[in-house]
Protein backbone atom coordinates (compact mmCIF):
# COMPACT_ATOMS: atom_id res chain seq x y z
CA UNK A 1 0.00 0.00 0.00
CA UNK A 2 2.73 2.61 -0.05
CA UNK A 3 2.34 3.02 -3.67
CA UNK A 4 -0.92 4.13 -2.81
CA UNK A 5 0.06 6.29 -0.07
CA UNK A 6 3.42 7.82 -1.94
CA UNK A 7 1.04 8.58 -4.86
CA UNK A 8 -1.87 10.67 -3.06
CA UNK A 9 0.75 12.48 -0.50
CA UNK A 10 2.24 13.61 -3.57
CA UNK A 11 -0.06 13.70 -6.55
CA UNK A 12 -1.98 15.83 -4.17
CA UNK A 13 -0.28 17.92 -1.92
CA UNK A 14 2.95 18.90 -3.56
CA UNK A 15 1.31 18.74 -6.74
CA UNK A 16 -0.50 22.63 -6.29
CA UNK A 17 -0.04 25.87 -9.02
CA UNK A 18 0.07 28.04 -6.08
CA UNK A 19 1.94 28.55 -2.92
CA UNK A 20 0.85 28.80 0.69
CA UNK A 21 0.64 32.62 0.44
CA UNK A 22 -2.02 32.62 -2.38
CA UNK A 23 0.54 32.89 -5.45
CA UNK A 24 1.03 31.63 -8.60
CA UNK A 25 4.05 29.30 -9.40
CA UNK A 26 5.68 29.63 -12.18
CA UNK A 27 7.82 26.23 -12.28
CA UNK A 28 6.84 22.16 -12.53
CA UNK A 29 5.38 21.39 -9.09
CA UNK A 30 4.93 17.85 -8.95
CA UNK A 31 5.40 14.59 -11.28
CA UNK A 32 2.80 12.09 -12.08
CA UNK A 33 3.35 9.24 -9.88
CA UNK A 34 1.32 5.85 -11.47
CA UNK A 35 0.50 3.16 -8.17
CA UNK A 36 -2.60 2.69 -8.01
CA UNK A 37 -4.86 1.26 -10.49
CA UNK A 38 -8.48 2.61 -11.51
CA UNK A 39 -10.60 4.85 -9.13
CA UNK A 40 -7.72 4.39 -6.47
CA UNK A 41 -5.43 6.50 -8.61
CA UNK A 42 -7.77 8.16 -10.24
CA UNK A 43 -8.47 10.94 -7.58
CA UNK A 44 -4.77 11.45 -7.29
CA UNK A 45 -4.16 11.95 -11.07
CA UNK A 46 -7.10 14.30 -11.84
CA UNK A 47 -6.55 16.49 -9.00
CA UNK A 48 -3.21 16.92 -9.91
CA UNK A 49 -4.03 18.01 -13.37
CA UNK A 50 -6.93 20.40 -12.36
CA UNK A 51 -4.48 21.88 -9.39
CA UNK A 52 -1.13 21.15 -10.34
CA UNK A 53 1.51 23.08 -13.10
């Protein structure tokens, strides 16, 4: 399970377009990290394309 684990923590956390203080990066925040298979992932992956860089 820490494929599963690895990929939410950071698919969605250090995956974000803008920083703590409310602005917007302008670098690569975070890769795509493939673990877990259908809806699992899923969540993960979309989120970081709708919030990530």
């Amino acid at each position: 399970r820490f494929a599963a684990y690895f990929q939410q923590g950071d698919m969605e956390s250090n995956g974000k377009y803008v920083t703590r203080g409310g602005r917007r990066v302008d670098y690569g925040t975070g890769p795509i990290v493939w673990g877990e298979p259908g809806t699992n992932g899923q969540h993960a992956f979309y989120q970081l394309i709708h919030q990530g860089t």
